[in-house]
Protein backbone atom coordinates (compact mmCIF):
# COMPACT_ATOMS: atom_id res chain seq x y z
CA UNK A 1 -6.97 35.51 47.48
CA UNK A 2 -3.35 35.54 48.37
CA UNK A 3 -2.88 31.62 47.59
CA UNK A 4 -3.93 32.23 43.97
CA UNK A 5 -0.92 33.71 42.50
CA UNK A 6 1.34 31.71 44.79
CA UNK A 7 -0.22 28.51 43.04
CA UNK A 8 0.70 30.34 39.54
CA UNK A 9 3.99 31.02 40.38
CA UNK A 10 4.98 27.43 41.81
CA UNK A 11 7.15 25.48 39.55
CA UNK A 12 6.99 21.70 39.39
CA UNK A 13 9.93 19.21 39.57
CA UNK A 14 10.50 17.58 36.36
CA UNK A 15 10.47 14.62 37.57
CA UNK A 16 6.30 14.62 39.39
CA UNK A 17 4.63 11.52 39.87
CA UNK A 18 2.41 11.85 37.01
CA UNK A 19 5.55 12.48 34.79
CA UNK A 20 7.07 9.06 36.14
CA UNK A 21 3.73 7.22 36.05
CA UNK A 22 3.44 8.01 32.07
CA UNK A 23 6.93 6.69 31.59
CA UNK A 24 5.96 3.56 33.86
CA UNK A 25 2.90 2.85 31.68
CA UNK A 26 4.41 3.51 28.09
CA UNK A 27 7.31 1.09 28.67
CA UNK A 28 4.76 -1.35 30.28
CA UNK A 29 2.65 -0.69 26.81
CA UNK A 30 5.80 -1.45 24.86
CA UNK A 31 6.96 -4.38 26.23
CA UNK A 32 3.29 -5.82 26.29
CA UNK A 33 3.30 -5.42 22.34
CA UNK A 34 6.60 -6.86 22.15
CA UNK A 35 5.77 -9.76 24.40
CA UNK A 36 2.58 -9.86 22.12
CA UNK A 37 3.69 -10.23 19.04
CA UNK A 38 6.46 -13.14 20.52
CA UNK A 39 2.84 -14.82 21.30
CA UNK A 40 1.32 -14.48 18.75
CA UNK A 41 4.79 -14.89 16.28
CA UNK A 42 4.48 -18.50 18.39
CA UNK A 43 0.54 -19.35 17.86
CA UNK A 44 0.35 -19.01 14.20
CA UNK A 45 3.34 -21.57 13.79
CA UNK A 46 1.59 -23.96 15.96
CA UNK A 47 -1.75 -23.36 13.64
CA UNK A 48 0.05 -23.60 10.94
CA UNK A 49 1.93 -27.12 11.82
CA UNK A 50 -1.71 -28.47 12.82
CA UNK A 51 -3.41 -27.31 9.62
CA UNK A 52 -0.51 -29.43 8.05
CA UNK A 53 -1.21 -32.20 10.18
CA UNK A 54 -4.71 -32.64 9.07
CA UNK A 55 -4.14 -31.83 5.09
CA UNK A 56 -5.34 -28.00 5.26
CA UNK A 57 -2.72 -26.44 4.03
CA UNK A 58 -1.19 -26.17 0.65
CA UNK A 59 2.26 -27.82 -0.30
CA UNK A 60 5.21 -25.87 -1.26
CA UNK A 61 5.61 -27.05 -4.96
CA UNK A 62 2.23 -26.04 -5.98
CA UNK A 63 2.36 -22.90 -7.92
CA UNK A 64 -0.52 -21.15 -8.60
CA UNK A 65 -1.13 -19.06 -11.58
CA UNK A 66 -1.01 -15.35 -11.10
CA UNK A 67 -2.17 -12.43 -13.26
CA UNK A 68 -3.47 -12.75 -17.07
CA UNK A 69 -2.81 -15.54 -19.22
CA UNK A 70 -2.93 -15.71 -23.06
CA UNK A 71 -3.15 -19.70 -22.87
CA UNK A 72 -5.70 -19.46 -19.82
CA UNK A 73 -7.96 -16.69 -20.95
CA UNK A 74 -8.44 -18.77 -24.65
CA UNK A 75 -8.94 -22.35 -23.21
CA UNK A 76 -10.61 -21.92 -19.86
CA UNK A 77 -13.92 -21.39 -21.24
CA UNK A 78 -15.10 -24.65 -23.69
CA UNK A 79 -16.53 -23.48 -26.69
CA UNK A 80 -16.28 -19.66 -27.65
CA UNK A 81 -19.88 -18.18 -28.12
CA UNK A 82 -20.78 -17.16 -31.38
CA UNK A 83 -18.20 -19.04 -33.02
CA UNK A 84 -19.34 -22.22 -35.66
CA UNK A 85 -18.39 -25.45 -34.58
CA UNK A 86 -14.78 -26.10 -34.78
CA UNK A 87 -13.97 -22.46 -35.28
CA UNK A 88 -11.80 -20.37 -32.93
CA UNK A 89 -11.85 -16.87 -31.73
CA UNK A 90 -10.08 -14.62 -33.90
CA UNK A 91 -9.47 -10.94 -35.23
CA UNK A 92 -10.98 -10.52 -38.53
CA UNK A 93 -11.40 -8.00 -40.87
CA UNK A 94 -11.30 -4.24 -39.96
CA UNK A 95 -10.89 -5.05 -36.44
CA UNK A 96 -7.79 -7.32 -37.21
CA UNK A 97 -6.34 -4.13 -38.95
CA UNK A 98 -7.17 -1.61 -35.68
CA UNK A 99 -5.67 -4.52 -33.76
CA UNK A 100 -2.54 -4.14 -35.72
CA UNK A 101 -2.82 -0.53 -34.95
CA UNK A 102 -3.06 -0.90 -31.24
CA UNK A 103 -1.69 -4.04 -30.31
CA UNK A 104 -1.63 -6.09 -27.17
CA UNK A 105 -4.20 -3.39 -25.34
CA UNK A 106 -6.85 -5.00 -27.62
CA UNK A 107 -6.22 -8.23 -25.18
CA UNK A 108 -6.89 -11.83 -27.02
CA UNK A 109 -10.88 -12.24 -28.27
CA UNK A 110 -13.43 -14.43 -26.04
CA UNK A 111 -15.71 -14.84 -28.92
CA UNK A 112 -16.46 -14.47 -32.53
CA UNK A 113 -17.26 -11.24 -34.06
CA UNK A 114 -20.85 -11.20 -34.26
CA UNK A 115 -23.69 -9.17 -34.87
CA UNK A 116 -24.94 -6.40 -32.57
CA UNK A 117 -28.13 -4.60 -33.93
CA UNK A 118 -30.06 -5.57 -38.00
CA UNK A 119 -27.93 -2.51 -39.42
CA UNK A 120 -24.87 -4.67 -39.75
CA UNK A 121 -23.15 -3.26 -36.86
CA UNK A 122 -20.93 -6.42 -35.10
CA UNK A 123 -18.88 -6.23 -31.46
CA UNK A 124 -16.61 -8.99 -30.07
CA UNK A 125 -15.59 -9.33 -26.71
CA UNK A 126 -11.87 -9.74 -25.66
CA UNK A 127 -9.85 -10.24 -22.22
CA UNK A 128 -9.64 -6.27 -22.03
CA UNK A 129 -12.25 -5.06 -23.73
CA UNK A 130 -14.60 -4.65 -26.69
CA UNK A 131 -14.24 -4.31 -30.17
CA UNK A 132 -16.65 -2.80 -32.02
CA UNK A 133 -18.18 -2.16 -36.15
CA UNK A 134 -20.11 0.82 -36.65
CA UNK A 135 -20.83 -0.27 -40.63
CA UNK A 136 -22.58 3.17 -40.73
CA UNK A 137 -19.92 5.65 -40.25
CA UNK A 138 -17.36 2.41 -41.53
CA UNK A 139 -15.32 2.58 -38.27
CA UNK A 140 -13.79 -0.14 -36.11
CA UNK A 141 -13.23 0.84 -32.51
CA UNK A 142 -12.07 -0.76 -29.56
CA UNK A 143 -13.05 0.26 -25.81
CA UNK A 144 -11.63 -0.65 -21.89
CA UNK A 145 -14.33 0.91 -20.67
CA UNK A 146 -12.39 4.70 -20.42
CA UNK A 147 -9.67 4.66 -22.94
CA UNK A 148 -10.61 4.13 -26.62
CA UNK A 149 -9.45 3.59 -29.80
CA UNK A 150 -10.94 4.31 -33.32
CA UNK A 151 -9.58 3.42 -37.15
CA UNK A 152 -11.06 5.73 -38.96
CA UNK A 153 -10.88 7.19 -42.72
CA UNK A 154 -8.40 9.54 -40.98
CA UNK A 155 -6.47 7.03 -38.98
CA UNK A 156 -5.75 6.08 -35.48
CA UNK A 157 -7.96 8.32 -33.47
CA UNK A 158 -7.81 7.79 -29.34
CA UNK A 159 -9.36 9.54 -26.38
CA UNK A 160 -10.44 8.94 -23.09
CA UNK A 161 -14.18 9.05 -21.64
CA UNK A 162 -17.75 7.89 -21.70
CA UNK A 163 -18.48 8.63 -25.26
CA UNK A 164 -18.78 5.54 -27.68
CA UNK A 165 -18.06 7.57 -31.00
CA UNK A 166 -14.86 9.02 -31.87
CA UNK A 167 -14.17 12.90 -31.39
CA UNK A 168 -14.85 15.02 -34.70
CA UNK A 169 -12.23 17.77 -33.56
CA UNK A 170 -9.45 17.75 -35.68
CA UNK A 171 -6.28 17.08 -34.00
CA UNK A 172 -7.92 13.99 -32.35
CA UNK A 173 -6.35 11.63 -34.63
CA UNK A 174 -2.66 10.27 -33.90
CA UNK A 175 0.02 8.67 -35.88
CA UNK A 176 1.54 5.24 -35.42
CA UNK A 177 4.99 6.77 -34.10
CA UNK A 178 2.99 9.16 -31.24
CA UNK A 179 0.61 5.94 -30.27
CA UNK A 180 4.28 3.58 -30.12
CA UNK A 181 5.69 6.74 -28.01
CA UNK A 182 2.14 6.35 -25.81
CA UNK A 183 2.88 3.11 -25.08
């Protein structure tokens, strides 16, 4: 038993050989990842000169379109469903007037308005959302899935969810000037 507490009380140099061997092997790590990425820095401009050489790559002048596109989104497609020959997309109606109201959220349409059920309800698809007629209740909305907006006897209403139908609370509704300052 006397060894114990002389092994508890020994101090080590702060330099041991496991000390230096964890130095040794973290520079060795380092300058393998630097030497590395030289490699590999090196590989992917040789693939990238032989993809050239056999007409894989793209040319430098091309430029590709990125993001949405007013001109894309409303030729891309041929004819417009549910629109009469010759006749283009277009915001009509009450839903013209809500699009007034909202603006550029309502995207650009990708179809005529058309009808959705035998009640006289109609919907229209756009590059952001839907718009919709409710010709029960009289009420145009427009939906991008969570946000919504509603023109209703009481004016702009908007809210946020799953639910189809405007909010009845009062207070729901908003002016022009707070949906501008939303924007």
């Amino acid at each position: 038993m006397p060894a114990y507490p002389r092994r508890l009380t020994r101090k080590r140099s702060p330099l041991s050989p496991e000390f230096i061997c964890l130095v040794v092997v973290v520079i060795a790590g380092a300058v393998t990842a630097w030497w590395a990425g030289q490699l590999v820095g090196m590989n992917l401009s040789v693939i990238q000169t032989a993809a050239s050489v056999l007409g894989i790559g793209e040319s430098a002048g091309a430029p590709h379109a990125v993001g949405y596109s007013v001109v894309h989104a409303a030729t891309d497609q041929g004819p417009a469903p549910y629109c009469q020959s010759g006749q283009t997309p277009a915001f009509d109606n009450g839903i013209a007037a809500l699009h007034q109201q909202v603006g550029n959220v309502m995207g650009v349409p990708i179809e005529c308005e058309h009808a959705a059920s035998a009640g006289g309800d109609t919907v229209q698809a756009t590059t952001t959302g839907l718009a919709a007629y409710d010709r029960v209740t009289n009420t145009e909305t427009f939906t991008d899935g969570w946000h919504h907006w509603a023109r209703t006897a009481d004016g702009l209403v908007t809210w946020d969810g799953t639910d189809a139908g405007p909010p009845s609370q009062a207070g729901a509704s908003v002016t022009q000037e707070e949906h501008d300052q939303q924007q």
